[in-house]
PDB file of N, CA and C in Angstrom:
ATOM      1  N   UNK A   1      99.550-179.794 -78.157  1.00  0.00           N
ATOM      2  CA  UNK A   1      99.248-178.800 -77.150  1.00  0.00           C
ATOM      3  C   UNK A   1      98.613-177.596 -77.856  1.00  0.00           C
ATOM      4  N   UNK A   2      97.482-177.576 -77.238  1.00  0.00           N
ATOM      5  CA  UNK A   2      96.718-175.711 -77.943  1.00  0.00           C
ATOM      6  C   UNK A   2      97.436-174.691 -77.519  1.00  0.00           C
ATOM      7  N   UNK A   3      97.021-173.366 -78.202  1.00  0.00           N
ATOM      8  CA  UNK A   3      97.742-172.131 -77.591  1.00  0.00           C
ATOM      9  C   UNK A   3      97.292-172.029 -76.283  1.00  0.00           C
ATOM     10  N   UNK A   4      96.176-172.692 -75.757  1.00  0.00           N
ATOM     11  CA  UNK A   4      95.469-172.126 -74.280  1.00  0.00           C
ATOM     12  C   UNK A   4      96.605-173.031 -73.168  1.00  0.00           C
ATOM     13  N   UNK A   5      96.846-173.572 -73.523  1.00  0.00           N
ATOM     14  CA  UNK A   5      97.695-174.766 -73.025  1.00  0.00           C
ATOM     15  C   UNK A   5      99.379-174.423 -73.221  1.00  0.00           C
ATOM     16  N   UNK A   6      99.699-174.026 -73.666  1.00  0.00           N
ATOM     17  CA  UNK A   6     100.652-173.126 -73.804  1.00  0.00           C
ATOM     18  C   UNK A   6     101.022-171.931 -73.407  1.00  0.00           C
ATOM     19  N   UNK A   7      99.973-170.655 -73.462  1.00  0.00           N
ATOM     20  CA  UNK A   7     100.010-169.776 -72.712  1.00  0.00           C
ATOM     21  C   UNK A   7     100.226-170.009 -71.360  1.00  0.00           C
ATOM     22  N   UNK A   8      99.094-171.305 -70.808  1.00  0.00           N
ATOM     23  CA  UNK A   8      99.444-171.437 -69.604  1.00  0.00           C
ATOM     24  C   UNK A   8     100.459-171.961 -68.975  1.00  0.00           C
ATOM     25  N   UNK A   9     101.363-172.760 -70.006  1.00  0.00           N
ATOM     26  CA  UNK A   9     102.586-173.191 -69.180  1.00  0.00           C
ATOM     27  C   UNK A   9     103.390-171.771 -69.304  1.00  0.00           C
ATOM     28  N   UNK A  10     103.633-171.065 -70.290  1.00  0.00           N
ATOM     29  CA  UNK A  10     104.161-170.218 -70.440  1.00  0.00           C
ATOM     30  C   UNK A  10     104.450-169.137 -69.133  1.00  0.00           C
ATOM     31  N   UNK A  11     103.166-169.104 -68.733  1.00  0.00           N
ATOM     32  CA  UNK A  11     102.720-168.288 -67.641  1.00  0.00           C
ATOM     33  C   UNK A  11     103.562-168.941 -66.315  1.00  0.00           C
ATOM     34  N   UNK A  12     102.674-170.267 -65.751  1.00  0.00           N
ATOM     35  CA  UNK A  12     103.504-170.861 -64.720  1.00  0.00           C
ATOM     36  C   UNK A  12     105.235-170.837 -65.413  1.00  0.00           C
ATOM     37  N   UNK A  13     105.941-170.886 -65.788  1.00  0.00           N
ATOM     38  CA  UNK A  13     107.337-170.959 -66.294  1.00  0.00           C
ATOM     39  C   UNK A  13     108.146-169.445 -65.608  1.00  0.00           C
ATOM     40  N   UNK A  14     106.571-168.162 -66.182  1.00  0.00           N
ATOM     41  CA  UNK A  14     107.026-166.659 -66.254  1.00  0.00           C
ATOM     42  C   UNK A  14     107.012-166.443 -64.943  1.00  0.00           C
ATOM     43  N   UNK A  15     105.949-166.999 -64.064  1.00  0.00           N
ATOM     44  CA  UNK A  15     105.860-166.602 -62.196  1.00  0.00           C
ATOM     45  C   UNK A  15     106.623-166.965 -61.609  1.00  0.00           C
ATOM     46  N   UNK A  16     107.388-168.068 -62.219  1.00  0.00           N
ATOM     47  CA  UNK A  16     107.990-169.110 -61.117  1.00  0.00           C
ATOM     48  C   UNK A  16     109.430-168.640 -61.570  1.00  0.00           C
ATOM     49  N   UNK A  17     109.720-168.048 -62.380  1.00  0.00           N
ATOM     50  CA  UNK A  17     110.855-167.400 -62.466  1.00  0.00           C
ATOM     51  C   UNK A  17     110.643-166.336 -61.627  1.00  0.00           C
ATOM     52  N   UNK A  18     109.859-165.553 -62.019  1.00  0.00           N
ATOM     53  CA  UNK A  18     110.359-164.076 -61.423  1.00  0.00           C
ATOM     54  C   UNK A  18     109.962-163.913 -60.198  1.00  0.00           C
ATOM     55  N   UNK A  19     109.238-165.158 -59.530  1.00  0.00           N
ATOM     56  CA  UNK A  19     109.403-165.710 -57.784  1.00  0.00           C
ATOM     57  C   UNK A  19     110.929-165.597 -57.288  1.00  0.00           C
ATOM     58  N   UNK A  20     111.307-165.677 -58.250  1.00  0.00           N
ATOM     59  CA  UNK A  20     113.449-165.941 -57.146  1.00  0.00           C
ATOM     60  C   UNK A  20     113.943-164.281 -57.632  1.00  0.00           C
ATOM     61  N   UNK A  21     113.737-163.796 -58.710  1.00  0.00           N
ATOM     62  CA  UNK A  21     113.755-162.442 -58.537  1.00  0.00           C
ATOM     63  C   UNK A  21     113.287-161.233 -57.599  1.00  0.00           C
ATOM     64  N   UNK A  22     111.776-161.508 -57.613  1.00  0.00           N
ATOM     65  CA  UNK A  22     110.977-160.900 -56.255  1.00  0.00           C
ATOM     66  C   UNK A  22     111.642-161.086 -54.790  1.00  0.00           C
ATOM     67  N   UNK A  23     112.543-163.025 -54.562  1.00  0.00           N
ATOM     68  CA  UNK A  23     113.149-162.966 -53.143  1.00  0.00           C
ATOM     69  C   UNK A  23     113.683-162.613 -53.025  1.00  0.00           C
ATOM     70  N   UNK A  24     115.019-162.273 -54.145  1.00  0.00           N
ATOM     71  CA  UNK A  24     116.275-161.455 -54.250  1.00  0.00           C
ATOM     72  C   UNK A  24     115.822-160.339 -53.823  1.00  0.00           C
ATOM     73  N   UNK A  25     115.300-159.549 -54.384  1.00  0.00           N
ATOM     74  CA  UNK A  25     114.621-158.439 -54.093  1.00  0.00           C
ATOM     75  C   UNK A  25     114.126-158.129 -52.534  1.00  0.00           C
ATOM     76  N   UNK A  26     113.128-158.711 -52.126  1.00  0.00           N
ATOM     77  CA  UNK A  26     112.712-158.537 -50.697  1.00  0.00           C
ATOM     78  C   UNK A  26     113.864-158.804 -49.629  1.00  0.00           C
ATOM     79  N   UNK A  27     115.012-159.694 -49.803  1.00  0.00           N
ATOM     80  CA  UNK A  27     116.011-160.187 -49.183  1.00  0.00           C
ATOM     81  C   UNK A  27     117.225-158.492 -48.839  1.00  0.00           C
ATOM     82  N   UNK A  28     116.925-157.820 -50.054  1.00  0.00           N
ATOM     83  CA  UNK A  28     117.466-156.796 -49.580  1.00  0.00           C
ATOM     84  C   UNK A  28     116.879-155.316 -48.599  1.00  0.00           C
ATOM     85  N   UNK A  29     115.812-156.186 -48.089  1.00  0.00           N
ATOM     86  CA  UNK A  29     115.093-155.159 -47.232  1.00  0.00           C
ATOM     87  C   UNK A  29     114.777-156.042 -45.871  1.00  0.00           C
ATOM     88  N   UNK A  30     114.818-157.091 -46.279  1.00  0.00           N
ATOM     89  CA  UNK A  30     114.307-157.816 -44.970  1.00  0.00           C
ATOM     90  C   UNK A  30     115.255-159.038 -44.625  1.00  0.00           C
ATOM     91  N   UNK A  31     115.304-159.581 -43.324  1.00  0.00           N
ATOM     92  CA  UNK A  31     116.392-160.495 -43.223  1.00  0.00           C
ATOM     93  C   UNK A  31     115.356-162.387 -43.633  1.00  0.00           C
ATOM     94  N   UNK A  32     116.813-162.927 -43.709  1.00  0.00           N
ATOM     95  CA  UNK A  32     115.769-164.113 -44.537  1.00  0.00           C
ATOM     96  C   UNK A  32     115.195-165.171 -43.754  1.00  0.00           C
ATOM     97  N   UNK A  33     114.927-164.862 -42.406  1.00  0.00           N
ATOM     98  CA  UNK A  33     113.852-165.782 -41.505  1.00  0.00           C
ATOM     99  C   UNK A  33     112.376-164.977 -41.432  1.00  0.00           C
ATOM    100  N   UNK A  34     112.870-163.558 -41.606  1.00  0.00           N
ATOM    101  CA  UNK A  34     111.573-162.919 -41.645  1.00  0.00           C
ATOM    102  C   UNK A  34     111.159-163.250 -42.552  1.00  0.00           C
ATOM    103  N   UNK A  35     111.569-163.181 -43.616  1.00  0.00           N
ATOM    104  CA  UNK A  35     111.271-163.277 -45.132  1.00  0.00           C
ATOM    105  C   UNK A  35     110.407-164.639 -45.125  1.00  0.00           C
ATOM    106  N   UNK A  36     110.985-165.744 -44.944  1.00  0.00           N
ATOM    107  CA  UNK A  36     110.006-167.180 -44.746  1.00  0.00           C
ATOM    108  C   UNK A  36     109.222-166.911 -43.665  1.00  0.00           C
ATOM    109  N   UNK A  37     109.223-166.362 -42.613  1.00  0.00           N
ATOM    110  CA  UNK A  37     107.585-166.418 -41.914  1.00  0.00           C
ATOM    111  C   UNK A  37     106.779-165.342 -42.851  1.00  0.00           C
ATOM    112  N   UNK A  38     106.860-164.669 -43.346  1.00  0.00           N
ATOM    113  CA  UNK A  38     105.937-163.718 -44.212  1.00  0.00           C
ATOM    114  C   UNK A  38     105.264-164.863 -44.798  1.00  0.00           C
ATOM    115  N   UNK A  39     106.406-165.315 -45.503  1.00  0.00           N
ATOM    116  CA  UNK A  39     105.468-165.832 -47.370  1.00  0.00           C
ATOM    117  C   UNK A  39     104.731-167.356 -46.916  1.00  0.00           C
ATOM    118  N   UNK A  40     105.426-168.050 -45.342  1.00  0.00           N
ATOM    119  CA  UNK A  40     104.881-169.120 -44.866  1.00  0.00           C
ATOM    120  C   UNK A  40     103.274-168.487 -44.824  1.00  0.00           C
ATOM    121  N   UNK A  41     103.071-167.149 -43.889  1.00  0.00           N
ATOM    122  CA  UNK A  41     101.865-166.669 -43.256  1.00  0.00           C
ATOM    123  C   UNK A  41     100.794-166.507 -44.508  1.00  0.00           C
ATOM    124  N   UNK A  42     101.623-165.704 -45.061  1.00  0.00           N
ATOM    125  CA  UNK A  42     100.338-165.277 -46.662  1.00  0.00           C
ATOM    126  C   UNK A  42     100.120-166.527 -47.337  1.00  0.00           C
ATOM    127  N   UNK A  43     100.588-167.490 -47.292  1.00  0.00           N
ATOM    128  CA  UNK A  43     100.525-168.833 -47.888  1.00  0.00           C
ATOM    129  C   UNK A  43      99.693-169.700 -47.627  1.00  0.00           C
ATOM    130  N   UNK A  44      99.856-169.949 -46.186  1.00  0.00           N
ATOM    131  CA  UNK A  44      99.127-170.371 -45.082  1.00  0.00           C
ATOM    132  C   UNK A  44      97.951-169.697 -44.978  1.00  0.00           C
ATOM    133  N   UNK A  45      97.445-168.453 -44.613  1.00  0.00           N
ATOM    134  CA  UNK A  45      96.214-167.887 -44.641  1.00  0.00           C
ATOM    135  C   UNK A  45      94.814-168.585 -45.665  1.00  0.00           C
ATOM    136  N   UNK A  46      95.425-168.113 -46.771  1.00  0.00           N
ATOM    137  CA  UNK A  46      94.341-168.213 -47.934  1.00  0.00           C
ATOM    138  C   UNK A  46      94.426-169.645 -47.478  1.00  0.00           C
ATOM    139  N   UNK A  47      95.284-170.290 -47.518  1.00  0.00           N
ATOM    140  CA  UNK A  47      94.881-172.017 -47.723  1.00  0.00           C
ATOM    141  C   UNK A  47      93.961-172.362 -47.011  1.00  0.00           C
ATOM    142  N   UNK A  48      93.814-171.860 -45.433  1.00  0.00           N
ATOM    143  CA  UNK A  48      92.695-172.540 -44.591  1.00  0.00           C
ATOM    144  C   UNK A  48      91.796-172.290 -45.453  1.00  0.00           C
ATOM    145  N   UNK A  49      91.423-171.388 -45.816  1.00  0.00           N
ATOM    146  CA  UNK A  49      90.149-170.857 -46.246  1.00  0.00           C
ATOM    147  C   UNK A  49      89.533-172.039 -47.697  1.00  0.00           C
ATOM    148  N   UNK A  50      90.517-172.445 -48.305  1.00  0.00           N
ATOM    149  CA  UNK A  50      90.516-173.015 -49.651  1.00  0.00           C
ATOM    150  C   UNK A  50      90.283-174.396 -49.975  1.00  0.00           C
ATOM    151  N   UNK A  51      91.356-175.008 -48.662  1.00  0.00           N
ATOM    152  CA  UNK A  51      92.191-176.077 -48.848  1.00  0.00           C
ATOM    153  C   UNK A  51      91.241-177.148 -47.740  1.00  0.00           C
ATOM    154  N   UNK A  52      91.062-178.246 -47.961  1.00  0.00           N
ATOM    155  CA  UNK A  52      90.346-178.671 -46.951  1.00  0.00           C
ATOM    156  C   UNK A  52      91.287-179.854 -46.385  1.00  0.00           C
ATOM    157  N   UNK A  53      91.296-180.083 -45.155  1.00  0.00           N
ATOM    158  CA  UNK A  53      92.340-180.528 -44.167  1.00  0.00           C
ATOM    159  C   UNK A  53      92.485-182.173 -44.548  1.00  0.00           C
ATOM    160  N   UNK A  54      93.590-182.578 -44.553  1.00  0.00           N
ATOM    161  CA  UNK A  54      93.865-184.211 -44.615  1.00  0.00           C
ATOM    162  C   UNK A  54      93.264-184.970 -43.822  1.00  0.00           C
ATOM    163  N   UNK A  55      93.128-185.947 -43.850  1.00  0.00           N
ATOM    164  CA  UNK A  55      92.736-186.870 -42.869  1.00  0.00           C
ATOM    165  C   UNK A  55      93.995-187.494 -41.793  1.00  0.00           C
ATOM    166  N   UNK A  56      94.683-186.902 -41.349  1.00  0.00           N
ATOM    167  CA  UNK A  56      95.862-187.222 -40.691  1.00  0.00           C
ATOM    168  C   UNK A  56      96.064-186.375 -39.318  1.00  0.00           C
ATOM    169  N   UNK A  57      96.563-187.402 -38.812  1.00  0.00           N
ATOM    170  CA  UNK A  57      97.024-185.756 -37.511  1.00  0.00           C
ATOM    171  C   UNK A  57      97.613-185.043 -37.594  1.00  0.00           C
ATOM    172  N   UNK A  58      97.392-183.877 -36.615  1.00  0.00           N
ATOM    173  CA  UNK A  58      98.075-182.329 -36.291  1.00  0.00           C
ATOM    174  C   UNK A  58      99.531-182.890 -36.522  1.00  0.00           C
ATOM    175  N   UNK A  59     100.089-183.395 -35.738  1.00  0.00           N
ATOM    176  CA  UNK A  59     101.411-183.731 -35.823  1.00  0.00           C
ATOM    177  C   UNK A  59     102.061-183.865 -36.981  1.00  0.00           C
ATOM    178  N   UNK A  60     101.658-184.744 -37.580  1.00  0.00           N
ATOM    179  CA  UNK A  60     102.281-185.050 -39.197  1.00  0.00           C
ATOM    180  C   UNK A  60     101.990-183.979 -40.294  1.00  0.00           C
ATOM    181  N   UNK A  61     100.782-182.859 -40.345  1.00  0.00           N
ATOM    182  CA  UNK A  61     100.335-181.437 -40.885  1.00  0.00           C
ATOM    183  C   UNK A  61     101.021-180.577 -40.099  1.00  0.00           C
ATOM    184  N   UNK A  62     102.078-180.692 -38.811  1.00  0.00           N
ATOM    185  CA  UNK A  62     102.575-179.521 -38.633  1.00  0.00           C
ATOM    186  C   UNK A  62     104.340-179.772 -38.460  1.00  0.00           C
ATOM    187  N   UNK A  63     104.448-181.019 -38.826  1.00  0.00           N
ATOM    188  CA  UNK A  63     105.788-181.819 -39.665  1.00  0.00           C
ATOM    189  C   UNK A  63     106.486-181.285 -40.579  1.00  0.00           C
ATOM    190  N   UNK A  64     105.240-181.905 -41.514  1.00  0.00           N
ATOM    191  CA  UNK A  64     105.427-181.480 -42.973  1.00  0.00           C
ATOM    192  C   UNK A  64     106.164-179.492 -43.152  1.00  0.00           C
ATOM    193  N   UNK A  65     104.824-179.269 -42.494  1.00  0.00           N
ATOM    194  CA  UNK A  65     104.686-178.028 -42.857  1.00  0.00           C
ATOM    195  C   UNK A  65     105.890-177.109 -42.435  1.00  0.00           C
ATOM    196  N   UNK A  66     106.600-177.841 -41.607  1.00  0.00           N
ATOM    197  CA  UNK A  66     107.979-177.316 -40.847  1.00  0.00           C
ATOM    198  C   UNK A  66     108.997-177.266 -41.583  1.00  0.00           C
ATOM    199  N   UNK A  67     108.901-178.752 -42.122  1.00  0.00           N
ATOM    200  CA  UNK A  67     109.732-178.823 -42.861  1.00  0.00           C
ATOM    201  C   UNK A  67     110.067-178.422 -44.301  1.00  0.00           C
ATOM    202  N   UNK A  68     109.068-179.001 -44.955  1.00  0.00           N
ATOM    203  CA  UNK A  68     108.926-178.526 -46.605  1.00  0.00           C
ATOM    204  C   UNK A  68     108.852-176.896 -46.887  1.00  0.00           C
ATOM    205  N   UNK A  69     107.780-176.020 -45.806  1.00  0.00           N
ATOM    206  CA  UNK A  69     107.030-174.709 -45.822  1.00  0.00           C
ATOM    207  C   UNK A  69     108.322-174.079 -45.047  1.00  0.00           C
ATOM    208  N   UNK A  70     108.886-174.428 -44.562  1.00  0.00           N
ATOM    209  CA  UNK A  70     110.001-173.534 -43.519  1.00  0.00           C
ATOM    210  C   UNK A  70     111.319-173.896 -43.601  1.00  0.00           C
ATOM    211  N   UNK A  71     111.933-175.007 -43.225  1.00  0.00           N
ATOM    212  CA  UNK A  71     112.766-175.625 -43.544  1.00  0.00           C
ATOM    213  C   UNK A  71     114.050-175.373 -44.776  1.00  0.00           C
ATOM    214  N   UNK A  72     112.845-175.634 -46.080  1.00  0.00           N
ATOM    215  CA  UNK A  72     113.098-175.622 -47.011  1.00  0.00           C
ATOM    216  C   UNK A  72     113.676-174.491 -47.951  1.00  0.00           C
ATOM    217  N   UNK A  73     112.451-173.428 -47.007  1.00  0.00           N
ATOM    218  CA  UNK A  73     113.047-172.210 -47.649  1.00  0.00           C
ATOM    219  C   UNK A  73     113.430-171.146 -46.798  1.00  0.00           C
ATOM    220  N   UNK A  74     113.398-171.666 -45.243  1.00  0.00           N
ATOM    221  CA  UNK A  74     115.145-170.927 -44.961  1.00  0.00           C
ATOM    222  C   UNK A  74     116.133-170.907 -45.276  1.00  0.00           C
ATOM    223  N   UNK A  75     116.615-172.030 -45.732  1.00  0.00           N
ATOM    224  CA  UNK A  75     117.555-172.546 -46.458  1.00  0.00           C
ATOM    225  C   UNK A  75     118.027-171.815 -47.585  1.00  0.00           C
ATOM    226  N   UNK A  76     116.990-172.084 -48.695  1.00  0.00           N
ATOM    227  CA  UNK A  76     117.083-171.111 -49.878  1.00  0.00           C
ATOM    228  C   UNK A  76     117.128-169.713 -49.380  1.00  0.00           C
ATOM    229  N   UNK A  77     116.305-169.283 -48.743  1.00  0.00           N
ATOM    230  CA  UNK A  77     116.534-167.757 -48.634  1.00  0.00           C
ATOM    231  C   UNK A  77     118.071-167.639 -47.761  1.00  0.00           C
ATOM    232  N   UNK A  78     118.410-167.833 -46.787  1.00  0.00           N
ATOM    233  CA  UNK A  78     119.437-167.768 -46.665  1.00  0.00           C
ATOM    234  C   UNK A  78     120.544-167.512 -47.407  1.00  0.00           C
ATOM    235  N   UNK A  79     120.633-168.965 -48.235  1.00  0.00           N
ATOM    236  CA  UNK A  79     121.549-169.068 -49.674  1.00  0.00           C
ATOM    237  C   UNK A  79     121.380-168.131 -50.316  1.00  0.00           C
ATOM    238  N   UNK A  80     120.091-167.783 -50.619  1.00  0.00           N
ATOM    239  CA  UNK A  80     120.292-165.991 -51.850  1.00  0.00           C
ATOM    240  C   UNK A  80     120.741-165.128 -50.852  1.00  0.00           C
ATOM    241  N   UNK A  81     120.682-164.793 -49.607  1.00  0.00           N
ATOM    242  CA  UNK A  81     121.337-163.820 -49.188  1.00  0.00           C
ATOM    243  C   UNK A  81     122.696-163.864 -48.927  1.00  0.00           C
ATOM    244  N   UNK A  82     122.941-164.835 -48.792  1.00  0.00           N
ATOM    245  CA  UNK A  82     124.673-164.364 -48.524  1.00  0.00           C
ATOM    246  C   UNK A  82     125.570-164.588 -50.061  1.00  0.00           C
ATOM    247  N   UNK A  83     124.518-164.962 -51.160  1.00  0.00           N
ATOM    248  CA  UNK A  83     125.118-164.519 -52.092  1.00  0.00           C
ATOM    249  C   UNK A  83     124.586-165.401 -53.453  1.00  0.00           C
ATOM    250  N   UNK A  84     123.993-166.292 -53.693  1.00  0.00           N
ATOM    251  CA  UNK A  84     123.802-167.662 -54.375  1.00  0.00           C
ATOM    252  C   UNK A  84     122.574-166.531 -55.072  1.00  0.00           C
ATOM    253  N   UNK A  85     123.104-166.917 -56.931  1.00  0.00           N
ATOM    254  CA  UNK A  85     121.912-165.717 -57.448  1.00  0.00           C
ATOM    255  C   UNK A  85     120.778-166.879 -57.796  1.00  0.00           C
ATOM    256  N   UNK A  86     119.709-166.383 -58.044  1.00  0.00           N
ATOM    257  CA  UNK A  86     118.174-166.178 -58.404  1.00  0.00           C
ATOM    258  C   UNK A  86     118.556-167.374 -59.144  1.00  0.00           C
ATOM    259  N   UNK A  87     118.949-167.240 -60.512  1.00  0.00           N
ATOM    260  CA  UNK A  87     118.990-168.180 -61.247  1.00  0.00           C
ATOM    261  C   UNK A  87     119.449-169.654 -61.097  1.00  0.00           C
ATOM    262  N   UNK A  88     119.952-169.311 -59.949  1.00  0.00           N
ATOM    263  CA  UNK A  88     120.909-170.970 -59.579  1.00  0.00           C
ATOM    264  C   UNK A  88     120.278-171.318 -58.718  1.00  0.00           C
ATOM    265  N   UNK A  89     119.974-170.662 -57.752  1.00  0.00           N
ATOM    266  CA  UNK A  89     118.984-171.128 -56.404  1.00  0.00           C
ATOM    267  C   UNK A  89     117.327-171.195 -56.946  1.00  0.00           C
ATOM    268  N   UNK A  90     116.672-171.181 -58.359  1.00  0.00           N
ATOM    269  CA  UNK A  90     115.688-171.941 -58.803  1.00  0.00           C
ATOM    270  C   UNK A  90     116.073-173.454 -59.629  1.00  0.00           C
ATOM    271  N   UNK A  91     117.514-173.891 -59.717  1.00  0.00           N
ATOM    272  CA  UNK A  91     117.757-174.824 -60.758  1.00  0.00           C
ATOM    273  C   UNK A  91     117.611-175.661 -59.228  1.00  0.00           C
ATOM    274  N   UNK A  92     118.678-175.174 -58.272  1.00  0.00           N
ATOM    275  CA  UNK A  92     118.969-176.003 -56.783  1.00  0.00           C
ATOM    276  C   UNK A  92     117.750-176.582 -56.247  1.00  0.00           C
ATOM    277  N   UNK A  93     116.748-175.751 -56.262  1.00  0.00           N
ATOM    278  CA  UNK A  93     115.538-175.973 -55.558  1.00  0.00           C
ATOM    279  C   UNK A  93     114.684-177.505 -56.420  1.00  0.00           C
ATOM    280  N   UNK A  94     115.059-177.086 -57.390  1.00  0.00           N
ATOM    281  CA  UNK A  94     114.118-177.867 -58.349  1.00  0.00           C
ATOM    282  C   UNK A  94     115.012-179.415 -58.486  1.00  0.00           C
ATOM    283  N   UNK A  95     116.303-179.308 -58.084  1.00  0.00           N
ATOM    284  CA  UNK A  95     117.349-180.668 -57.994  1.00  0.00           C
ATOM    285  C   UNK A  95     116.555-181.231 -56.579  1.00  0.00           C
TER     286      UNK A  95
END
């Protein structure tokens, strides 16, 4: 592995940590359904723009998206708010 290749895992490793820090964080200003329609919306936005659409139906793209994009991290956010820290609720996520 080069240093360029390294830095960059380094990097993804450094965001994706301090992603469950940042929710902790916002969780104490905002409640945690708001919190997942925010980061669903800003998520969602750029993607139309980026991302070009599956070949599948609406139905099964608005499934998914319920589930994995919402679902998933009501859940988690929830869990950090009523108490589950940062560090454990990125090991959970990743189980």
């Amino acid at each position: 592995m080069n240093r360029r290749d390294l830095a960059l895992a380094l990097l993804v490793v450094t965001v994706w940590g301090a992603n469950f820090t940042v929710i902790k964080l916002g969780l104490g200003g905002v409640p945690p359904m708001l919190l997942v329609a925010l980061r669903y919306t800003f998520a969602a936005i750029p993607a139309i723009a980026f991302v070009k659409r599956p070949e599948v139906g609406w139905r099964y793209i608005i499934a998914y998206g319920m589930t994995v994009g919402v679902g998933q991290f009501a859940c988690l956010f929830y869990a950090m708010n009523i108490g589950m820290p940062a560090g454990v609720a990125s090991v959970v996520l990743q189980s």
